[in-house]
Protein backbone atom coordinates (compact mmCIF):
# COMPACT_ATOMS: atom_id res chain seq x y z
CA UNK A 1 15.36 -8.62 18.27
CA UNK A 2 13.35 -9.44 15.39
CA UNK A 3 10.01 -10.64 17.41
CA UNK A 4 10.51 -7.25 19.48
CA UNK A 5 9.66 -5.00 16.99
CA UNK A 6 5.88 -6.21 16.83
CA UNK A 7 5.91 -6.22 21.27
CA UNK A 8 6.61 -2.18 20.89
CA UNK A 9 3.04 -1.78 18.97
CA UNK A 10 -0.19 -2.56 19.64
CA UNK A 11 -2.75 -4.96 17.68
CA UNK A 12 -4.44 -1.90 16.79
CA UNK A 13 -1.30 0.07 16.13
CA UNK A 14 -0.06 -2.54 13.72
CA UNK A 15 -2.93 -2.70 12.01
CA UNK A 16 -4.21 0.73 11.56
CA UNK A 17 -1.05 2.66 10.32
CA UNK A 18 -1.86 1.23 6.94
CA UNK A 19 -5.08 3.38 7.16
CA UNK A 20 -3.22 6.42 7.22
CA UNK A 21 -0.01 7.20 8.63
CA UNK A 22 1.48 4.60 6.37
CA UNK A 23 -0.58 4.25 3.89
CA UNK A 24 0.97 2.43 0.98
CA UNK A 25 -0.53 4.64 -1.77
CA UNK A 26 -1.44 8.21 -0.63
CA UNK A 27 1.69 8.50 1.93
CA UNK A 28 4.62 5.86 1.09
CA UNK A 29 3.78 6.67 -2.99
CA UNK A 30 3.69 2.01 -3.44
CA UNK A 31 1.80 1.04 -5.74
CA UNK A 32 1.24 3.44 -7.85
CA UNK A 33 1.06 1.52 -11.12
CA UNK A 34 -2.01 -0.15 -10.29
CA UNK A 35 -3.55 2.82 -8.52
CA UNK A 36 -2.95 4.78 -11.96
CA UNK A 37 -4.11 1.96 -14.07
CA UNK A 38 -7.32 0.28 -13.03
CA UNK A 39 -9.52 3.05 -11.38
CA UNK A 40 -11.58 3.83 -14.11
CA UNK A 41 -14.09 2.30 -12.36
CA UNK A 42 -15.19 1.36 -8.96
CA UNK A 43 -15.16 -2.77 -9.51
CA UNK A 44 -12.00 -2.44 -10.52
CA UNK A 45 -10.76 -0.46 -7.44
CA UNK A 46 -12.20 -2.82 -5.30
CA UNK A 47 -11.19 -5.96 -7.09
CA UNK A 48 -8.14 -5.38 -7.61
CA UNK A 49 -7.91 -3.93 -3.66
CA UNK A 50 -8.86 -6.99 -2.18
CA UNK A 51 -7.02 -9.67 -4.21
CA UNK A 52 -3.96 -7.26 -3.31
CA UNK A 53 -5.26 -7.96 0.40
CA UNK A 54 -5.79 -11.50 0.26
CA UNK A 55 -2.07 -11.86 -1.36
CA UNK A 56 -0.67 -9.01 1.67
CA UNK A 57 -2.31 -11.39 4.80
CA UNK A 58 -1.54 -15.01 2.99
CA UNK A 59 1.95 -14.21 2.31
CA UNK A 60 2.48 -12.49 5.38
CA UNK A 61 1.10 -15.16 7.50
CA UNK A 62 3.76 -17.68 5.26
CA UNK A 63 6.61 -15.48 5.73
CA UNK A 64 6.51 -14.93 9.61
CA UNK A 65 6.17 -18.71 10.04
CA UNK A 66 8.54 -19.88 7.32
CA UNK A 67 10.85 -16.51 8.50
CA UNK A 68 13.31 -18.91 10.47
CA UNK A 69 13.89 -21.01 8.12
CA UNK A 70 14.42 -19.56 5.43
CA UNK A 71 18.27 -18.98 4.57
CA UNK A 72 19.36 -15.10 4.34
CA UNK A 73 21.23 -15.78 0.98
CA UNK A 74 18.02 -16.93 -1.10
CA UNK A 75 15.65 -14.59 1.50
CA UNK A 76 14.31 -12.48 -1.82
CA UNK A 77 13.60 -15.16 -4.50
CA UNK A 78 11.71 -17.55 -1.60
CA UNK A 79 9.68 -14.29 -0.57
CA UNK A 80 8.82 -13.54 -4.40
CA UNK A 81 8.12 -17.72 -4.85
CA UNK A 82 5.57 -17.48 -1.88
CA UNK A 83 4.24 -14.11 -3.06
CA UNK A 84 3.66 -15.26 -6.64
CA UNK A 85 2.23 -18.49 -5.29
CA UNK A 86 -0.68 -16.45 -3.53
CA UNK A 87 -0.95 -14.55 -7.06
CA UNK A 88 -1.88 -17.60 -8.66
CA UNK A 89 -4.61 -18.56 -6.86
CA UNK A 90 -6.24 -15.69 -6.99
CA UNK A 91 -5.42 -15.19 -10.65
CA UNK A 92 -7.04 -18.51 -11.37
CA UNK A 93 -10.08 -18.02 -8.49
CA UNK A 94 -10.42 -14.48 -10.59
CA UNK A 95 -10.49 -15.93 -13.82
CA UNK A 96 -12.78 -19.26 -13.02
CA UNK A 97 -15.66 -16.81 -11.42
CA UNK A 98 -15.60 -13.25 -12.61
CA UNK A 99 -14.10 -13.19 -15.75
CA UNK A 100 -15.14 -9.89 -16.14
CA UNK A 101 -13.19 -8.35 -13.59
CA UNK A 102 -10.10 -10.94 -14.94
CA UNK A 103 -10.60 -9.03 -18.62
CA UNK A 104 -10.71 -5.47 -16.42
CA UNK A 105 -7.72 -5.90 -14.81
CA UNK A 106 -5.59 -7.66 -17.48
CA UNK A 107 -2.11 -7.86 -16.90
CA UNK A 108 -2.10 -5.50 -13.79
CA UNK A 109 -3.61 -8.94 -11.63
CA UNK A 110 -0.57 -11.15 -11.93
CA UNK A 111 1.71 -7.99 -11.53
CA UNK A 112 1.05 -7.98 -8.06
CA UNK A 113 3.92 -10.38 -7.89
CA UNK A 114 5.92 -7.65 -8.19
CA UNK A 115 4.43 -5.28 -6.60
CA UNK A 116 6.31 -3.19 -3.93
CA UNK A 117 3.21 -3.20 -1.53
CA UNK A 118 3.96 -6.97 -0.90
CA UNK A 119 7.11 -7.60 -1.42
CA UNK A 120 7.93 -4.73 1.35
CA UNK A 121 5.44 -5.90 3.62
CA UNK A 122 7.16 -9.25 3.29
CA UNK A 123 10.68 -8.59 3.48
CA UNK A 124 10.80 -5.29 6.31
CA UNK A 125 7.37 -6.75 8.49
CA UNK A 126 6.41 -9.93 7.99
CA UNK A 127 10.02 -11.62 7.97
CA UNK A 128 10.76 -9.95 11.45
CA UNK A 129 7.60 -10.86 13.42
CA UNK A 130 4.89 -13.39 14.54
CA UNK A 131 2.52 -14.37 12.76
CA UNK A 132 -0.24 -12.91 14.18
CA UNK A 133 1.18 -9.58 13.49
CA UNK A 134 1.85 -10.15 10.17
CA UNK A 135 -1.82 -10.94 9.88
CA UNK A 136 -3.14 -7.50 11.32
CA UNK A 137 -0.07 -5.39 9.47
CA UNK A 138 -1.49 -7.00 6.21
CA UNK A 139 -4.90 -6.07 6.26
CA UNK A 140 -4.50 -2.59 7.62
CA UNK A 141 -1.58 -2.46 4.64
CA UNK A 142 -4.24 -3.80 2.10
CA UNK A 143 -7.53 -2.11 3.61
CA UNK A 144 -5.97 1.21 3.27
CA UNK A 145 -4.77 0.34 -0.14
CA UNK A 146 -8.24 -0.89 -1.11
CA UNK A 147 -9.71 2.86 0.50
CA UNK A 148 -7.45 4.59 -1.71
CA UNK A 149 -8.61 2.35 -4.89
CA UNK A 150 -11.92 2.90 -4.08
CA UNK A 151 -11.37 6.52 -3.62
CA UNK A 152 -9.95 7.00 -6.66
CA UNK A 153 -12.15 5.00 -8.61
CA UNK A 154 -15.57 6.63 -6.93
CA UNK A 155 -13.93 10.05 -8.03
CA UNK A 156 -12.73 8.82 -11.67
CA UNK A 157 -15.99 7.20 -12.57
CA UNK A 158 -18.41 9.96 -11.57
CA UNK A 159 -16.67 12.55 -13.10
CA UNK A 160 -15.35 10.67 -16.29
CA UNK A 161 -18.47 8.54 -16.95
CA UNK A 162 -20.77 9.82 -14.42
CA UNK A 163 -22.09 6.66 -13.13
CA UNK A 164 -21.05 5.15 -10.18
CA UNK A 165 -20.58 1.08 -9.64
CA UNK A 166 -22.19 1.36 -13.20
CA UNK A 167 -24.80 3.02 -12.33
CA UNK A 168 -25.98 6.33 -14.09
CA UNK A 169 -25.46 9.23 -11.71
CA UNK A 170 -25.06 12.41 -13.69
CA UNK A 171 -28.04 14.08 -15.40
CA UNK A 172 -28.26 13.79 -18.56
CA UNK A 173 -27.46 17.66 -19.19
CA UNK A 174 -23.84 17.19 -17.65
CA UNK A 175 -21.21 16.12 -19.85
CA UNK A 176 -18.41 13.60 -18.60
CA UNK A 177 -15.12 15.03 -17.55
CA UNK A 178 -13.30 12.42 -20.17
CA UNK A 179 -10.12 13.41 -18.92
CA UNK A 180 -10.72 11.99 -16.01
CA UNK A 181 -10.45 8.47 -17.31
CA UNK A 182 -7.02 9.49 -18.74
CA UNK A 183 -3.80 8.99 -17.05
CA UNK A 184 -3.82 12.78 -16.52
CA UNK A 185 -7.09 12.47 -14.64
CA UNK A 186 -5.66 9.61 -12.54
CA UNK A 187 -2.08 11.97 -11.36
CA UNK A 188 -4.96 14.61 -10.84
CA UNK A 189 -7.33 12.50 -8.33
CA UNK A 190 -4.27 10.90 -6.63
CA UNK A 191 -2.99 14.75 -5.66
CA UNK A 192 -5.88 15.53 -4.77
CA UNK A 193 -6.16 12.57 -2.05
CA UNK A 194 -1.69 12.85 -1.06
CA UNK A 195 -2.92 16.29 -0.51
CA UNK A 196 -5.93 15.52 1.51
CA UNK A 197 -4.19 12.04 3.61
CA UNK A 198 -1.15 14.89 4.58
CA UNK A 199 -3.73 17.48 5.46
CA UNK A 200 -5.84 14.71 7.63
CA UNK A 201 -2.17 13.75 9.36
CA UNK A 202 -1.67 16.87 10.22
CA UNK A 203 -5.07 17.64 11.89
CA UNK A 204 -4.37 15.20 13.76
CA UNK A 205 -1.02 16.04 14.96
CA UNK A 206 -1.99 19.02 16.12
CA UNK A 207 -5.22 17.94 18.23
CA UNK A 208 -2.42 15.65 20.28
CA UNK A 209 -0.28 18.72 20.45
CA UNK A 210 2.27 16.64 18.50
CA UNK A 211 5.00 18.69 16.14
CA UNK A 212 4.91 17.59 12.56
CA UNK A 213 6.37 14.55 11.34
CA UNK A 214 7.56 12.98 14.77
CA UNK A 215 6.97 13.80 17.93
CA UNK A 216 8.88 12.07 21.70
CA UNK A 217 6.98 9.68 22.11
CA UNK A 218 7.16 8.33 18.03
CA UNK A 219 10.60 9.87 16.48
CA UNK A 220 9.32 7.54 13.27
CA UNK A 221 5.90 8.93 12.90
CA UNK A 222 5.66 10.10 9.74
CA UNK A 223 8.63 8.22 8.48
CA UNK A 224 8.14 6.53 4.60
CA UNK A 225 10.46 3.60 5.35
CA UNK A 226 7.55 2.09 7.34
CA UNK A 227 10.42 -0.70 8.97
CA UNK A 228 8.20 -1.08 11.90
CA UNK A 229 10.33 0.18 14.30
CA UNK A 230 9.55 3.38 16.59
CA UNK A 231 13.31 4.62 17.33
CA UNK A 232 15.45 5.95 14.81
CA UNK A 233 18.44 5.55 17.32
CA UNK A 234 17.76 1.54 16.73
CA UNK A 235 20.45 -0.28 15.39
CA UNK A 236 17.38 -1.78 13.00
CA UNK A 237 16.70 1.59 11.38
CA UNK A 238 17.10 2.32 7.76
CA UNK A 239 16.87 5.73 7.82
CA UNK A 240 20.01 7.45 8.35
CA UNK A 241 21.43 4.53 5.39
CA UNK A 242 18.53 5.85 3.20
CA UNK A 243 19.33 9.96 3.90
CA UNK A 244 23.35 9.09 3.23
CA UNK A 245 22.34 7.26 -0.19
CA UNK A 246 20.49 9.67 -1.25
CA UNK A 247 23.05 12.72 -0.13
CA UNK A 248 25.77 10.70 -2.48
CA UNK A 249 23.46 10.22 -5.13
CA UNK A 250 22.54 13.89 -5.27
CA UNK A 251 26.35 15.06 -4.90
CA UNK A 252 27.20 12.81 -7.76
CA UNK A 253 24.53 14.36 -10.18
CA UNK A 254 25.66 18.20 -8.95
CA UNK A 255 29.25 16.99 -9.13
């Protein structure tokens, strides 16, 4: 069953859900330490975007072909060993050619090892279908990432140092929005662009005469869990185990 879920979708459905319906940052809220953290400005945005990409498609691509043979018990520490394998090179392919960028993005480089982005990609995609499919599901998953770094970053530098890739934008006569290079500017710009991504979503719901948040045809459009699978009545499906977690946990805080 696990190659199935990949023969339900499209190339082009696989790949760009991580544009916007499941985008990691601005609609499954992944990420978001690095989104806060390093777009200040837009090199660092992009930077850090595509080394997140590079480590998305490589350990993808090593998952779904290692995926059978890889024993269920140690499944999680051989995802995060191939994970923080692809981290390395780029850490050290960072490092040996723009050191600048390295000194930018500090510790936030090597945390990708850790980051939810991949390591869900990894263990709810990637381990359950070909190869090829794991290719296209990690660049849409790290090209919409990178959009939403850039995004931010475009937005943060302008109006916090009013340049733009370093460039001076603003007339002289405008002062900086400072807070915008504050973590308070950052929660600021990313509702802004939630806000915007849901709006967008929406639009396009109703054009296709779709209801909101699911329609027939895609019961899981919409959905956060982002398991790859478009039936809720699957066997596969996390959902209804996520909703009854959550009910218990909130009836043992009220209790």
């Amino acid at each position: 069953m696990a190659d199935e879920l990949a023969a339900k979708q499209s190339g082009w459905e696989i790949f760009s859900k991580g544009l916007l319906t499941e985008n990691p940052s601005l609609r499954q809220m992944l990420g978001l330490c690095p989104t806060l953290a390093v777009t200040t400005a837009v090199t660092n945005g992009l930077g850090m975007g595509v080394a997140t990409t590079f480590v998305l498609v490589c350990s993808g691509l090593a998952v779904s072909l290692l995926r059978k043979a890889i024993p269920n018990s140690v499944r999680i520490p051989a995802l995060i060993t191939i994970i923080a394998s692809f981290v390395t090179l780029v850490m050290m392919l960072v490092k040996a050619y723009l050191p600048a960028l390295d000194d930018a993005l500090g510790i936030y480089l090597p945390l990708i090892v850790v980051n939810c982005i991949v390591l869900g990609r990894a263990e709810m995609f990637a381990s359950k279908n070909p190869p090829g499919a794991a290719i296209l599901d990690g660049l849409g998953m790290g090209l919409g990432f990178t959009v939403s770094l850039v995004l931010m970053s475009a937005v943060r530098e302008l109006l916090g140092a009013g340049t733009l890739l370093g460039v001076k934008i603003m007339p002289s006569f405008i002062e900086p929005m400072l807070i915008m290079v504050t973590p308070a500017g950052g929660f600021a710009v990313l509702g802004v662009l939630i806000a915007a991504s849901v709006w967008l979503e929406q639009r396009r719901l109703r054009k296709l005469g779709l209801p909101l948040g699911g329609s027939p045809e895609n019961p899981c459009d919409g959905c956060a869990l982002a398991c790859g699978l478009d039936d809720p009545a699957d066997p596969a499906c996390a959902r209804d185990a996520f909703v009854e977690k959550v009910e218990a946990a909130l009836g043992e805080r009220d209790a």
